[in-house]
PDB file of N, CA and C in Angstrom:
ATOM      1  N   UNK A   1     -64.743  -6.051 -19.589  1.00  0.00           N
ATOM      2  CA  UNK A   1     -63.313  -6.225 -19.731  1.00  0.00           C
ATOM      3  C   UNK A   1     -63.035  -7.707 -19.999  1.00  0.00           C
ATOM      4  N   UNK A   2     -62.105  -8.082 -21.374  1.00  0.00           N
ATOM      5  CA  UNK A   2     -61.758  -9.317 -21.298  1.00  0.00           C
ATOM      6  C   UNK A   2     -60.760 -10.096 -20.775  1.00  0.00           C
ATOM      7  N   UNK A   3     -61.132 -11.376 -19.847  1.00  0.00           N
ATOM      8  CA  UNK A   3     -60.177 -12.122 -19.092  1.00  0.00           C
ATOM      9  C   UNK A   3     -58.819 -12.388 -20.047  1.00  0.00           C
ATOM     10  N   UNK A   4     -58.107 -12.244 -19.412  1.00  0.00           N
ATOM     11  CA  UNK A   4     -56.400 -12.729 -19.553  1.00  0.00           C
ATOM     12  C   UNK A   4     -55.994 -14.095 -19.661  1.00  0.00           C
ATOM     13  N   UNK A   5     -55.718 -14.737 -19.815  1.00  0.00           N
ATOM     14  CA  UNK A   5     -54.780 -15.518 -20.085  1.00  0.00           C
ATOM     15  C   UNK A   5     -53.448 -16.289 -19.273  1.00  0.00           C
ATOM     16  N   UNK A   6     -53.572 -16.807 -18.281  1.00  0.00           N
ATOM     17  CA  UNK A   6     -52.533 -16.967 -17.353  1.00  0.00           C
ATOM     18  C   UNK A   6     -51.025 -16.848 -18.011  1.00  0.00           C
ATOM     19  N   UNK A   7     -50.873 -17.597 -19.183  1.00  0.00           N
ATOM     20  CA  UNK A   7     -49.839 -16.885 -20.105  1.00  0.00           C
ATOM     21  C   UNK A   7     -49.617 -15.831 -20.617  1.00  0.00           C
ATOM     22  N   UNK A   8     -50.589 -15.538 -21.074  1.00  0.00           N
ATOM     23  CA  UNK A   8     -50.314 -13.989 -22.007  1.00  0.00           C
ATOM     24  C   UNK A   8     -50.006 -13.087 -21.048  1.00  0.00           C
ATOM     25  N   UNK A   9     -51.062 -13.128 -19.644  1.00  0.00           N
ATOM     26  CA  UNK A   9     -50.340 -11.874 -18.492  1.00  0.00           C
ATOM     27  C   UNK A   9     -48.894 -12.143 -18.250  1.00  0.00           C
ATOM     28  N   UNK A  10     -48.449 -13.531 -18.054  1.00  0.00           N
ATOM     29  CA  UNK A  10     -46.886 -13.572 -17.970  1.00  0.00           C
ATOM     30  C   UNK A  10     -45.970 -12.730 -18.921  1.00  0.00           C
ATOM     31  N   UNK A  11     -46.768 -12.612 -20.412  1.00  0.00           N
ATOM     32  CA  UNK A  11     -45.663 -12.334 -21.605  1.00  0.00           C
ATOM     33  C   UNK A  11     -45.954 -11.179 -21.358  1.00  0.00           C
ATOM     34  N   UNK A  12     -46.932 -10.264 -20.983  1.00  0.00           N
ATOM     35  CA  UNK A  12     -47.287  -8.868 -20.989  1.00  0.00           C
ATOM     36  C   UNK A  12     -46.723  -8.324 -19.619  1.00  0.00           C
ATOM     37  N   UNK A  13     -46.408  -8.896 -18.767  1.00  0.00           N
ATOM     38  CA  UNK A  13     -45.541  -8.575 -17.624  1.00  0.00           C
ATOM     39  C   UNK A  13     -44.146  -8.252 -17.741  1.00  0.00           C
ATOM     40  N   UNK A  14     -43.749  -9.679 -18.823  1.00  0.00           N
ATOM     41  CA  UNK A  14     -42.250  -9.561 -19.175  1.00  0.00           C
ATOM     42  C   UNK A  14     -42.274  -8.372 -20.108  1.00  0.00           C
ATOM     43  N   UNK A  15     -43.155  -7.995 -20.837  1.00  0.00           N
ATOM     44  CA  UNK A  15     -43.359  -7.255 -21.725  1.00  0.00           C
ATOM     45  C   UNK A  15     -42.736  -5.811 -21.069  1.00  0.00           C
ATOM     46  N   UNK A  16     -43.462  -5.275 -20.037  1.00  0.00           N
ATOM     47  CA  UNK A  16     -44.023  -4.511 -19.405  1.00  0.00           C
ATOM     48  C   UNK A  16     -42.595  -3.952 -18.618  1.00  0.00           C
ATOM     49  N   UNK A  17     -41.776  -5.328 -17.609  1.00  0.00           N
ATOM     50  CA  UNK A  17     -40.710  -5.210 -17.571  1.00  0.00           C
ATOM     51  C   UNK A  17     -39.494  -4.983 -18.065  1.00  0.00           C
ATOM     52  N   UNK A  18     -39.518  -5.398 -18.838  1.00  0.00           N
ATOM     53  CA  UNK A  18     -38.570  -4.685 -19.842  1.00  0.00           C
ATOM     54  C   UNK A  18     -37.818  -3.360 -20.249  1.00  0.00           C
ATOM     55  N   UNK A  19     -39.444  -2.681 -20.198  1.00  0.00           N
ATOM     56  CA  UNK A  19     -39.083  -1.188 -20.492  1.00  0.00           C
ATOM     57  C   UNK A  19     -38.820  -0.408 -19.081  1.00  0.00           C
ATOM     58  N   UNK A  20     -38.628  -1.201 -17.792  1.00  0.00           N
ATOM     59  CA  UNK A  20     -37.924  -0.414 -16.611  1.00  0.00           C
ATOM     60  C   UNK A  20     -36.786   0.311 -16.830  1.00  0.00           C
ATOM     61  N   UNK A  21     -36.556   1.042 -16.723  1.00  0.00           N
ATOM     62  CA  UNK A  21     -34.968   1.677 -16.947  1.00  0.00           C
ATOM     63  C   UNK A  21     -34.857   1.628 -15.381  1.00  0.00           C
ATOM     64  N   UNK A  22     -33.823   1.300 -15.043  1.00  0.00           N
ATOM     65  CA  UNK A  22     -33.268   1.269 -13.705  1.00  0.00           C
ATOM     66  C   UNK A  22     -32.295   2.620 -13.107  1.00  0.00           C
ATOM     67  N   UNK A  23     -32.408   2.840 -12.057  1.00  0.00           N
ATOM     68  CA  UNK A  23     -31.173   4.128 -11.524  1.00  0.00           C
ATOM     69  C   UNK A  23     -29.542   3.484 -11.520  1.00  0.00           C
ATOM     70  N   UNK A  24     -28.937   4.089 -12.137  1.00  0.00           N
ATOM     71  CA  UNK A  24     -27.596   4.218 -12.194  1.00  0.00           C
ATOM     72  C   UNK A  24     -27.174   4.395 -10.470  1.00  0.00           C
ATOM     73  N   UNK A  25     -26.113   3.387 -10.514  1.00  0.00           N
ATOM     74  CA  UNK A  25     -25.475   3.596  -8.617  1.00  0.00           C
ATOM     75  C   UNK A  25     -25.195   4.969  -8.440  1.00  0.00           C
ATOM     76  N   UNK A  26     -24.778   6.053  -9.206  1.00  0.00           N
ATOM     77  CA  UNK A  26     -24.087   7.075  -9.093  1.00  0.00           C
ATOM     78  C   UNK A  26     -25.845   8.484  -8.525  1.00  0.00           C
ATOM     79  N   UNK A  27     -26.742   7.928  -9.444  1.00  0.00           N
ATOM     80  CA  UNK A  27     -28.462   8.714  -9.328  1.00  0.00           C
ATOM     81  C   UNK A  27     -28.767   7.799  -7.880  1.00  0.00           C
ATOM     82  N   UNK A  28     -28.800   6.542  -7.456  1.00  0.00           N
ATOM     83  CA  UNK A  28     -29.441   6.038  -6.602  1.00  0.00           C
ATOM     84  C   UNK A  28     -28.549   6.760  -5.228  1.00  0.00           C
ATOM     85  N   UNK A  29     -27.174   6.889  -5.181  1.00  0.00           N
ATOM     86  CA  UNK A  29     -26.424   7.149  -3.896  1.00  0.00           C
ATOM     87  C   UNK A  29     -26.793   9.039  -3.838  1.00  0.00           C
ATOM     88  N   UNK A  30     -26.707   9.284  -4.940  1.00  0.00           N
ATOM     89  CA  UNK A  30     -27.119  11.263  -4.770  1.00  0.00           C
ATOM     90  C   UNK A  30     -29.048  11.224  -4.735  1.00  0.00           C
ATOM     91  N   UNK A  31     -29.811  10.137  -4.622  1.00  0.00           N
ATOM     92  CA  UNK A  31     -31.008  10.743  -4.229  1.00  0.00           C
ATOM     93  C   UNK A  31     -31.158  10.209  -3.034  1.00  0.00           C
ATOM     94  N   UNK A  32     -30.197   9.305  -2.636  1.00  0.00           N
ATOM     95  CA  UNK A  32     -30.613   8.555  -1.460  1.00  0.00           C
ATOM     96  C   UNK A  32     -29.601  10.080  -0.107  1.00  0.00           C
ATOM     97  N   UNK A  33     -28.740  10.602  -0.407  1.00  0.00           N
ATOM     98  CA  UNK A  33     -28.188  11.650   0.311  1.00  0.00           C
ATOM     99  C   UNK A  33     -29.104  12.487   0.002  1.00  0.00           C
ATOM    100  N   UNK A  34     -29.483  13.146  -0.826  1.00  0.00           N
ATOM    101  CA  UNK A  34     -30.451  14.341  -1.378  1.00  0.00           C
ATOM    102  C   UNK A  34     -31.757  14.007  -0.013  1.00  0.00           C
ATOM    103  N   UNK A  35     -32.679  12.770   0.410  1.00  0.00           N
ATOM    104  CA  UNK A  35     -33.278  12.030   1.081  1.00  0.00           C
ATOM    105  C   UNK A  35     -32.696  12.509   2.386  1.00  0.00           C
ATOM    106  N   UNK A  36     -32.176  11.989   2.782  1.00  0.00           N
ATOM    107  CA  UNK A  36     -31.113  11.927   3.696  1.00  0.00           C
ATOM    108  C   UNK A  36     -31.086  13.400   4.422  1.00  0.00           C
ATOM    109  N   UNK A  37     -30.971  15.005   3.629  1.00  0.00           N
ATOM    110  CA  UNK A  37     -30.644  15.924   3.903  1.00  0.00           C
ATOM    111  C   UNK A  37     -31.614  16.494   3.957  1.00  0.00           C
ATOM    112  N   UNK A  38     -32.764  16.692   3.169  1.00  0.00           N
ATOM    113  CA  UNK A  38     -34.153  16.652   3.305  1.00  0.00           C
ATOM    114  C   UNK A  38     -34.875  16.028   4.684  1.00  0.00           C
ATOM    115  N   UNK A  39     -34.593  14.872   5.150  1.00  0.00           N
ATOM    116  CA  UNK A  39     -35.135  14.149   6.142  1.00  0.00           C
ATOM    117  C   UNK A  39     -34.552  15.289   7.674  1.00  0.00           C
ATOM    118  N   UNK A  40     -33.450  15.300   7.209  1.00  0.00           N
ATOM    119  CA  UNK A  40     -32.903  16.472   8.755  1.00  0.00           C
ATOM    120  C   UNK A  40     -33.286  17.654   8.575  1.00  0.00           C
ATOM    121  N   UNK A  41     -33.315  18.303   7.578  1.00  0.00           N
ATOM    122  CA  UNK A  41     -33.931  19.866   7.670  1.00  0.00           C
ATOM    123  C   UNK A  41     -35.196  19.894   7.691  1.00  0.00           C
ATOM    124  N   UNK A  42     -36.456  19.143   7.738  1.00  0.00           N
ATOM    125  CA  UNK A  42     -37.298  18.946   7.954  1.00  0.00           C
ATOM    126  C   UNK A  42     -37.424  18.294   9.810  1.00  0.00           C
ATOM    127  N   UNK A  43     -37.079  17.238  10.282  1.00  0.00           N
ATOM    128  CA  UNK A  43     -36.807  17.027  11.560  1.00  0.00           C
ATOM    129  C   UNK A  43     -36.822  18.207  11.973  1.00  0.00           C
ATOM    130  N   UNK A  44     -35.769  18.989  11.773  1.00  0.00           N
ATOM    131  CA  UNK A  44     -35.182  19.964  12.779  1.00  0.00           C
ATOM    132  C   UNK A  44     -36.126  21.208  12.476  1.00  0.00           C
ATOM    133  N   UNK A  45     -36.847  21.611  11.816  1.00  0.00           N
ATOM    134  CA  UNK A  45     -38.095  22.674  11.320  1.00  0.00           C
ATOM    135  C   UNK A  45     -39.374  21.542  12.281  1.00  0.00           C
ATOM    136  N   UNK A  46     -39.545  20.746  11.983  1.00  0.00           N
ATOM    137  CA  UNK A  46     -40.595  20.301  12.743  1.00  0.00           C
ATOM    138  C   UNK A  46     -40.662  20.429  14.303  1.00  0.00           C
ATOM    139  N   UNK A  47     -39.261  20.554  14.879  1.00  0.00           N
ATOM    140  CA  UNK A  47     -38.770  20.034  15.682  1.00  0.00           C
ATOM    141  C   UNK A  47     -39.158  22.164  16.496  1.00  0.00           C
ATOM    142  N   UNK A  48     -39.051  22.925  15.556  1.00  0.00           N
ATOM    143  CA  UNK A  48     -38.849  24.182  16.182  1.00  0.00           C
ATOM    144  C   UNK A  48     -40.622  24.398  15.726  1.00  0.00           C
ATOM    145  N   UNK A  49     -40.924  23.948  15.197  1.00  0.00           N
ATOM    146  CA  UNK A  49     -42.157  24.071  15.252  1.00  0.00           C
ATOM    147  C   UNK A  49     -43.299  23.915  16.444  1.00  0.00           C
ATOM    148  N   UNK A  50     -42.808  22.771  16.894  1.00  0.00           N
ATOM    149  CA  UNK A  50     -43.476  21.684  17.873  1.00  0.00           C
ATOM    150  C   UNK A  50     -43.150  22.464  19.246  1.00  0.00           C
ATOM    151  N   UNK A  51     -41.866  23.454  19.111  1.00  0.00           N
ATOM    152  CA  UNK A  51     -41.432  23.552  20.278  1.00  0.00           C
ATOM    153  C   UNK A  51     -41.868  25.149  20.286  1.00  0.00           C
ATOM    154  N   UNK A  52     -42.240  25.568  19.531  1.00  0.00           N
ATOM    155  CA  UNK A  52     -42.782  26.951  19.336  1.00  0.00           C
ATOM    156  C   UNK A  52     -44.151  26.588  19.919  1.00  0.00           C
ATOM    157  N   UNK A  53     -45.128  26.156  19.120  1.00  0.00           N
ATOM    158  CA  UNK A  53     -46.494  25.685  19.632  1.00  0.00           C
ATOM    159  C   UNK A  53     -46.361  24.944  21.146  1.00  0.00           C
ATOM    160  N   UNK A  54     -45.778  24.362  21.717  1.00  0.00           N
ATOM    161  CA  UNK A  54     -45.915  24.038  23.095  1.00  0.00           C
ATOM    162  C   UNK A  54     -45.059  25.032  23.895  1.00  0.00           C
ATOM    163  N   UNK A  55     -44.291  26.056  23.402  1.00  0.00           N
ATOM    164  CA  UNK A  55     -44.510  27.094  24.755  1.00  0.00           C
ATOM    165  C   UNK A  55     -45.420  28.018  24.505  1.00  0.00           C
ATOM    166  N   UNK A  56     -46.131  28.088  23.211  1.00  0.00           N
ATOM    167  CA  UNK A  56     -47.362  28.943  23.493  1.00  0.00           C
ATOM    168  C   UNK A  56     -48.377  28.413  23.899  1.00  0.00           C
ATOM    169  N   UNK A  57     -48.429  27.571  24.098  1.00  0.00           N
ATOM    170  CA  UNK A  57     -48.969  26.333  24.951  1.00  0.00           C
ATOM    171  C   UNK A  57     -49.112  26.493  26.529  1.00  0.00           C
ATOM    172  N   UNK A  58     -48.095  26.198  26.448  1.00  0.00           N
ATOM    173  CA  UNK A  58     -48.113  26.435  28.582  1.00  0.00           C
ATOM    174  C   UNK A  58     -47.747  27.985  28.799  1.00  0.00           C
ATOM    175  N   UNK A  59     -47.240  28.953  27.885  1.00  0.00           N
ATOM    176  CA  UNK A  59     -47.945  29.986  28.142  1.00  0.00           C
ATOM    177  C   UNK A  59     -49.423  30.223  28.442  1.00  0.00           C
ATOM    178  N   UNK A  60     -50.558  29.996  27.364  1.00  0.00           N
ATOM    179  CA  UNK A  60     -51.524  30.255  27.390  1.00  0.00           C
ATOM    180  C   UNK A  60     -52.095  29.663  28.667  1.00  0.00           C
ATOM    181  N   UNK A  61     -51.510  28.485  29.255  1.00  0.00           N
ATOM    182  CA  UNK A  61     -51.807  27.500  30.082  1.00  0.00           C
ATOM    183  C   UNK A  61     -51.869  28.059  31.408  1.00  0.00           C
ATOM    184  N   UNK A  62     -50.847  28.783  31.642  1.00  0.00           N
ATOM    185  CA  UNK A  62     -49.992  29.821  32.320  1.00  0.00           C
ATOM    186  C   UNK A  62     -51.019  30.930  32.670  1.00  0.00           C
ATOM    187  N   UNK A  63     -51.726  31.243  31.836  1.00  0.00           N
ATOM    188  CA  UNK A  63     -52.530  32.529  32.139  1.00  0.00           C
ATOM    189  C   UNK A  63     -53.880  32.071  32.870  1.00  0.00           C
ATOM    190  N   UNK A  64     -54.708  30.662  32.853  1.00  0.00           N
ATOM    191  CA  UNK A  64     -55.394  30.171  33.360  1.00  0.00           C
ATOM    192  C   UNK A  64     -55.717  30.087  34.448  1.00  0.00           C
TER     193      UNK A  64
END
């Protein structure tokens, strides 16, 4: 592989940057809620999960 150029990586960075397209405020605030609503219905499934497996838990515990 051939070495770079301390310049040329600069121009190929700017290069590179350039073609970012950025999120619109209107896409960044509906994925950041979309996030957001996802993050609690998951919590709360984990949450009945965890609590399912630990009373079959000290059930089983229970029978010991």
């Amino acid at each position: 592989m051939a070495k770079t150029s301390p310049g040329e990586f600069i121009n190929q960075v700017k290069a590179e940057g350039s073609k970012v397209v950025w999120p619109t405020r209107k896409e960044t605030v509906s994925t950041a809620i979309f996030v957001g609503i996802m993050m609690v219905i998951l919590s709360i499934f984990f949450l009945g999960v965890d609590s399912l497996f630990g009373a079959v838990m000290k059930w089983l515990l229970s029978l010991a």
